[in-house]
PDB file of N, CA and C in Angstrom:
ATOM      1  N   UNK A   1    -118.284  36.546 -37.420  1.00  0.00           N
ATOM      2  CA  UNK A   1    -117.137  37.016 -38.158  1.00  0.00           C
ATOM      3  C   UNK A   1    -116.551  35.852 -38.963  1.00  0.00           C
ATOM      4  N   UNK A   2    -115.975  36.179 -40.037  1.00  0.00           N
ATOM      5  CA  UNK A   2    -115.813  35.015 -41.183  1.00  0.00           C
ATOM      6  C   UNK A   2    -113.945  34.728 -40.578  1.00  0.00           C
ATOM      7  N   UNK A   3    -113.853  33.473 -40.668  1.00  0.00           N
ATOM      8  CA  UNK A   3    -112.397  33.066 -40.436  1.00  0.00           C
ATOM      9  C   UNK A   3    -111.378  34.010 -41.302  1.00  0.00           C
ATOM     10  N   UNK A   4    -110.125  34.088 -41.368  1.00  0.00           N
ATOM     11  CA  UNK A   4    -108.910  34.508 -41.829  1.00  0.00           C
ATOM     12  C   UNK A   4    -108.433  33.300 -41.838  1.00  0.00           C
ATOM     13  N   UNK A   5    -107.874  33.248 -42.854  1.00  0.00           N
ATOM     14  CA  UNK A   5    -107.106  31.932 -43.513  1.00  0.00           C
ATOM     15  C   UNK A   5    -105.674  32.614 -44.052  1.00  0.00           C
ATOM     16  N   UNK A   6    -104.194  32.527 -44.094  1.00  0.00           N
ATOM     17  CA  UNK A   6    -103.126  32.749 -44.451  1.00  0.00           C
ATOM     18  C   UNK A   6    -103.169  32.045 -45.506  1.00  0.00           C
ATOM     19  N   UNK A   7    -102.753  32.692 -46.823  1.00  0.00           N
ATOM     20  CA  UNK A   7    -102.300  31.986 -48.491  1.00  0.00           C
ATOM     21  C   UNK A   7    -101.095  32.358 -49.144  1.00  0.00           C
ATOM     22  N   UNK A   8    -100.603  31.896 -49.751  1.00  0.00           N
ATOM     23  CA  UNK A   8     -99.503  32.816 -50.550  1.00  0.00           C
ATOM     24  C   UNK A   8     -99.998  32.679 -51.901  1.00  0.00           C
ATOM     25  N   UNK A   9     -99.558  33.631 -52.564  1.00  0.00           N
ATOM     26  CA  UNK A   9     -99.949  33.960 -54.024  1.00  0.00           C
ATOM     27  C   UNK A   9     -98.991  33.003 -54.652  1.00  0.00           C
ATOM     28  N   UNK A  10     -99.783  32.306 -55.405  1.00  0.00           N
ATOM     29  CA  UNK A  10     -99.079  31.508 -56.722  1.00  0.00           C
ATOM     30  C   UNK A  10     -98.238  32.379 -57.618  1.00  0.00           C
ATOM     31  N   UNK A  11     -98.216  33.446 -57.624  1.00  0.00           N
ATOM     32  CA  UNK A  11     -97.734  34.472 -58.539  1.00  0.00           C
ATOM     33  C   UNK A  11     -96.312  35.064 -58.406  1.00  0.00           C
ATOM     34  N   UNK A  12     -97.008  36.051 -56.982  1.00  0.00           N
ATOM     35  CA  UNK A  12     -96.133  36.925 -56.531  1.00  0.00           C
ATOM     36  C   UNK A  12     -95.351  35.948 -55.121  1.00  0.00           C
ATOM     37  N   UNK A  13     -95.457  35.527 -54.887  1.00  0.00           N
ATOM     38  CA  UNK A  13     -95.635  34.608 -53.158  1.00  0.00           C
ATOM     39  C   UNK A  13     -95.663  35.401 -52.221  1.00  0.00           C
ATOM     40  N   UNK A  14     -96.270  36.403 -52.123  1.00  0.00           N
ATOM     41  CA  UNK A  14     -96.386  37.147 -50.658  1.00  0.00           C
ATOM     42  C   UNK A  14     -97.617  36.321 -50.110  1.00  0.00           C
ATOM     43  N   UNK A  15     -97.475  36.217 -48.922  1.00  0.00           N
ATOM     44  CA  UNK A  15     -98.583  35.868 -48.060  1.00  0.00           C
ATOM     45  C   UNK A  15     -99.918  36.704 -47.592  1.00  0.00           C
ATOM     46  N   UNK A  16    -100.824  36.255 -48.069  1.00  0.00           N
ATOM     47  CA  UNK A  16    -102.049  37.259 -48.009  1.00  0.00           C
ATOM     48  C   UNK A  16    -102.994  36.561 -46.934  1.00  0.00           C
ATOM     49  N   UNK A  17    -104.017  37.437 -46.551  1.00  0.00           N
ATOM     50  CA  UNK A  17    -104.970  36.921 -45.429  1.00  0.00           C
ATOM     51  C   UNK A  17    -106.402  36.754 -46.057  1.00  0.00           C
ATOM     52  N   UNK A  18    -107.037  35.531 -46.227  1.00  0.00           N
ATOM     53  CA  UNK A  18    -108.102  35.552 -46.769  1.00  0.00           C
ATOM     54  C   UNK A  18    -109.066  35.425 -45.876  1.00  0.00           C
ATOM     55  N   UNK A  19    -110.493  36.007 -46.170  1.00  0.00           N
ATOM     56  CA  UNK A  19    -111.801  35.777 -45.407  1.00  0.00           C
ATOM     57  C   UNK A  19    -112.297  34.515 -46.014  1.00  0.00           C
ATOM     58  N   UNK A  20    -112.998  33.481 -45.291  1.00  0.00           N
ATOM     59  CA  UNK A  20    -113.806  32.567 -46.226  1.00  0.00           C
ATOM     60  C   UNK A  20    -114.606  32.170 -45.672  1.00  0.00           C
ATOM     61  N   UNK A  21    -115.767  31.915 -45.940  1.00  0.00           N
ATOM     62  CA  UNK A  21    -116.910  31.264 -46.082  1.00  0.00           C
ATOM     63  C   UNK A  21    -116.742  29.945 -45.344  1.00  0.00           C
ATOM     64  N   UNK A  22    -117.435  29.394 -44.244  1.00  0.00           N
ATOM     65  CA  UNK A  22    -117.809  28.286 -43.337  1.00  0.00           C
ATOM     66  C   UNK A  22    -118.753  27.632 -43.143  1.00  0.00           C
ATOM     67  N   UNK A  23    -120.119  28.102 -44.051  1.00  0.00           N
ATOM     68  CA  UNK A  23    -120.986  27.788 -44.169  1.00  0.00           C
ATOM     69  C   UNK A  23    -121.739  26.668 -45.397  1.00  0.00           C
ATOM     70  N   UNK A  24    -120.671  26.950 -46.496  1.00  0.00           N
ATOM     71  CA  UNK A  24    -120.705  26.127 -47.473  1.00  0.00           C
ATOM     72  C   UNK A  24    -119.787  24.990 -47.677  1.00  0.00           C
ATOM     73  N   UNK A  25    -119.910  23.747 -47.930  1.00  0.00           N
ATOM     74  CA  UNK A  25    -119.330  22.526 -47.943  1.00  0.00           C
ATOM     75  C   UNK A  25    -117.842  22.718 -48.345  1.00  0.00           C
ATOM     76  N   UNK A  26    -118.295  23.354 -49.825  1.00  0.00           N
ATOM     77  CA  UNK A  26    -116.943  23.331 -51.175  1.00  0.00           C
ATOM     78  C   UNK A  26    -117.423  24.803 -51.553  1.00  0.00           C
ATOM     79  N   UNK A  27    -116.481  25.346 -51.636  1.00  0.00           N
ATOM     80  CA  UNK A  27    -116.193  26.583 -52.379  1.00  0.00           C
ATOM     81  C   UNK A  27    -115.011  27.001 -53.532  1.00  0.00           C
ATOM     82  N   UNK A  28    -115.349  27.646 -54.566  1.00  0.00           N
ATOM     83  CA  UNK A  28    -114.651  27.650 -55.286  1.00  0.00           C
ATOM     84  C   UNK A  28    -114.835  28.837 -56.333  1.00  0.00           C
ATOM     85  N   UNK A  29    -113.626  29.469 -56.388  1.00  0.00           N
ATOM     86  CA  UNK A  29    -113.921  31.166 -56.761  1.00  0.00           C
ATOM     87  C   UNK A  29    -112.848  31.467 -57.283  1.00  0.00           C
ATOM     88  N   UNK A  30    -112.585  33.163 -57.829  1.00  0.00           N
ATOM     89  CA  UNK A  30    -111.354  33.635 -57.976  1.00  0.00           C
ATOM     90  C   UNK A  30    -111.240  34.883 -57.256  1.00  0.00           C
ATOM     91  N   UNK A  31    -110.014  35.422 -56.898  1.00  0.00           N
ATOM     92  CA  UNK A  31    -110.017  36.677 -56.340  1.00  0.00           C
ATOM     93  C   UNK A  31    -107.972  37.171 -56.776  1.00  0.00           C
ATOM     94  N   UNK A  32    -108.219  37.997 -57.209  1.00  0.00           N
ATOM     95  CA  UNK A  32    -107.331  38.920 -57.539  1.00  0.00           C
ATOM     96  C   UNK A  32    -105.975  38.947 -56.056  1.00  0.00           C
ATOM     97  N   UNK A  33    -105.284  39.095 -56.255  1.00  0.00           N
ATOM     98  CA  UNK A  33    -104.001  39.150 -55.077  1.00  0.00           C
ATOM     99  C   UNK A  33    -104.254  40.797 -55.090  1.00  0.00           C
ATOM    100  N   UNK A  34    -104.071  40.976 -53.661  1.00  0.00           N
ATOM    101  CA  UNK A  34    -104.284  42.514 -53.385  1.00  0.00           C
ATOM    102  C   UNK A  34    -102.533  42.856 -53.306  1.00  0.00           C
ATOM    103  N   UNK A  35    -101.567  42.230 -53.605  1.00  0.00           N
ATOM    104  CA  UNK A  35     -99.958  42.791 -53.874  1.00  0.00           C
ATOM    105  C   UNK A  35    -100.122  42.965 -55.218  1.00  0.00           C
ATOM    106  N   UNK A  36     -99.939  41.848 -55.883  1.00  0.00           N
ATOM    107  CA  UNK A  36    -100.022  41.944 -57.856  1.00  0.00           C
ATOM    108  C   UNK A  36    -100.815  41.834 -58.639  1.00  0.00           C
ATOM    109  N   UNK A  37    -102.255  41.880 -57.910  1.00  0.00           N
ATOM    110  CA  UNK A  37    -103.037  41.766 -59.006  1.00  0.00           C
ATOM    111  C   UNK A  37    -103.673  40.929 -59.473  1.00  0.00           C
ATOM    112  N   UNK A  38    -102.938  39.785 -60.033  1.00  0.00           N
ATOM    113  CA  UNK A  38    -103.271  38.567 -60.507  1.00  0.00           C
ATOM    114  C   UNK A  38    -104.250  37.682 -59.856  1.00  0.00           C
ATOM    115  N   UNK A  39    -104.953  37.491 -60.980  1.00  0.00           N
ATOM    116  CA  UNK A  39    -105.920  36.214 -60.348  1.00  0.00           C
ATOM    117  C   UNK A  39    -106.087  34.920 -60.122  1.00  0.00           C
ATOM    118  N   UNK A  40    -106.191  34.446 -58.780  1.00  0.00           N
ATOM    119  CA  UNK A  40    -105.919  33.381 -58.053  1.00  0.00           C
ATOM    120  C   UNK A  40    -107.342  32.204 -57.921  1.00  0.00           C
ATOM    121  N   UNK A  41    -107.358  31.294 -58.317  1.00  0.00           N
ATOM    122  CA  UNK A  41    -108.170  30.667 -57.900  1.00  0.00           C
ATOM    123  C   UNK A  41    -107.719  29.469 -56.799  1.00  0.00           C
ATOM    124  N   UNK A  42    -109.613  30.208 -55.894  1.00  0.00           N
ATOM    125  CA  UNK A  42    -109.372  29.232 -54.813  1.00  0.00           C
ATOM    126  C   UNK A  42    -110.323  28.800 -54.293  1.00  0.00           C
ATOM    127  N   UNK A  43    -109.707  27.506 -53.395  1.00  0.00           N
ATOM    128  CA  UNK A  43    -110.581  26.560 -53.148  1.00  0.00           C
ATOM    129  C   UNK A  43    -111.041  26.488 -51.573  1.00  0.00           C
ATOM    130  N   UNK A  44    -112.214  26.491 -51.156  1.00  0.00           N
ATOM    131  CA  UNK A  44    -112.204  26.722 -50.251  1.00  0.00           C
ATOM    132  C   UNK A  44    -112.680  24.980 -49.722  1.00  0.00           C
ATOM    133  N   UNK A  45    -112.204  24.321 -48.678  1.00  0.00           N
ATOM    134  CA  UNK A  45    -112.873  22.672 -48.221  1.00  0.00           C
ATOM    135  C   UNK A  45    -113.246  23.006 -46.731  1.00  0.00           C
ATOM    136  N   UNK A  46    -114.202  22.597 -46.242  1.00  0.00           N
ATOM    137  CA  UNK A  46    -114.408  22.229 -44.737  1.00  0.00           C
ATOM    138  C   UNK A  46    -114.234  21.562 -44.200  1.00  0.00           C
ATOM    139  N   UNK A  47    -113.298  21.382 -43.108  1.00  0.00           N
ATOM    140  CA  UNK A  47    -113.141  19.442 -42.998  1.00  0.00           C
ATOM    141  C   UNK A  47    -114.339  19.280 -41.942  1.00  0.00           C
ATOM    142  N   UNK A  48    -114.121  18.060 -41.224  1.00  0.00           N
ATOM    143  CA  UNK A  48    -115.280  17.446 -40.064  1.00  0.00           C
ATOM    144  C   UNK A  48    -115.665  18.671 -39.104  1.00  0.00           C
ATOM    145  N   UNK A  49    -114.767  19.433 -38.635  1.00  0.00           N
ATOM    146  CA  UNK A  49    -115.075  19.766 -37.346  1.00  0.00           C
ATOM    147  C   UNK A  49    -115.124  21.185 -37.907  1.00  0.00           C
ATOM    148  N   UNK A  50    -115.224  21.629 -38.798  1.00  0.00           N
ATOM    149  CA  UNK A  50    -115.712  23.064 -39.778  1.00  0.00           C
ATOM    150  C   UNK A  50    -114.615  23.875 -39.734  1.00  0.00           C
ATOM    151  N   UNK A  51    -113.213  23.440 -39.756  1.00  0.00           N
ATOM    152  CA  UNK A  51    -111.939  24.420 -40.371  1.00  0.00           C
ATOM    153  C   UNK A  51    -111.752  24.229 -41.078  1.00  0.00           C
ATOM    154  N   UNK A  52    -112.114  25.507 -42.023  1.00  0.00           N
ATOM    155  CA  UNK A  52    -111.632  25.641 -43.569  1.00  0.00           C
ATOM    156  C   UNK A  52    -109.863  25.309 -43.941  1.00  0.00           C
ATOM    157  N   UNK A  53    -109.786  24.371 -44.997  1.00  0.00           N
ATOM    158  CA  UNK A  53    -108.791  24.000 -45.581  1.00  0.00           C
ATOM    159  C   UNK A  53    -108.873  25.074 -47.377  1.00  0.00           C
ATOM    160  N   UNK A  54    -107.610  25.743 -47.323  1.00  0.00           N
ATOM    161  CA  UNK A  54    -108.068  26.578 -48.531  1.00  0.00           C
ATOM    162  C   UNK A  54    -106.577  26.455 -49.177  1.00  0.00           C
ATOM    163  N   UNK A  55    -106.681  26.187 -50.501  1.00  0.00           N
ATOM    164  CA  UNK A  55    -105.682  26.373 -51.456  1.00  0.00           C
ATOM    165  C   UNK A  55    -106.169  26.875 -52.663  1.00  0.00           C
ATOM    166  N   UNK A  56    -104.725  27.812 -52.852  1.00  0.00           N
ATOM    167  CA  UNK A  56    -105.120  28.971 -54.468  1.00  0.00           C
ATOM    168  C   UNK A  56    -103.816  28.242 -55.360  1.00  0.00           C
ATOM    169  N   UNK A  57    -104.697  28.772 -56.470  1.00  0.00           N
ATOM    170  CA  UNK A  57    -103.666  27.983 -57.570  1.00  0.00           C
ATOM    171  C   UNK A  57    -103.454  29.877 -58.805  1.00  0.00           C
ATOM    172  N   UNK A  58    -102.758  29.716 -59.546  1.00  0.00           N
ATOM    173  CA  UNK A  58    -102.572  30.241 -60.403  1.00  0.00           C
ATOM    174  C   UNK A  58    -103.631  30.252 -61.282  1.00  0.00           C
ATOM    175  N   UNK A  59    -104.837  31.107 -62.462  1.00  0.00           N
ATOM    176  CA  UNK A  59    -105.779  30.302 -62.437  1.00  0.00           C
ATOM    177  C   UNK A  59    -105.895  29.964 -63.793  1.00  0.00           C
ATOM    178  N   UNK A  60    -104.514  29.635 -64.273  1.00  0.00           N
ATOM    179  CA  UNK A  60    -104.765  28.568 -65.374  1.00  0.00           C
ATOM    180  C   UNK A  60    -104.393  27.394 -65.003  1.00  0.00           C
ATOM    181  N   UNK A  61    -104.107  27.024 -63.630  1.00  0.00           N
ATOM    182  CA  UNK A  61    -104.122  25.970 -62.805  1.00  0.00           C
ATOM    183  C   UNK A  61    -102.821  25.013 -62.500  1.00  0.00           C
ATOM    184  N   UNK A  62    -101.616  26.205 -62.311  1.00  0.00           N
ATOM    185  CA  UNK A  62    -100.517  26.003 -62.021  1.00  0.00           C
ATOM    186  C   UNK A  62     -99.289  26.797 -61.196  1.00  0.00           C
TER     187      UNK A  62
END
């Protein structure tokens, strides 16, 4: 089962629950906010011991 990660939308700021990927080093994508819509880009990092570190940005990158 893929982790849940807590984010808030750059947009709207509700807090959303993301699935992500643990298998890949660096990840990096966009996905739409399931409150407003808007598309978020995000980053997915692994640190040493394989918990994903994930931050979304607005995705003209603010």
């Amino acid at each position: 089962m893929l982790p849940i990660v807590e984010v808030q939308c750059p947009y709207c700021g509700e807090r959303i629950d993301l699935r992500v990927e643990t298998c890949a080093e660096e990840q990096r994508y966009t996905e739409d906010c399931p409150v407003c819509c808007k598309p978020m880009y995000v980053v997915v990092d692994i640190d040493d011991d394989g918990t994903p570190i994930v931050t979304v940005e607005s995705e003209a990158g603010g």
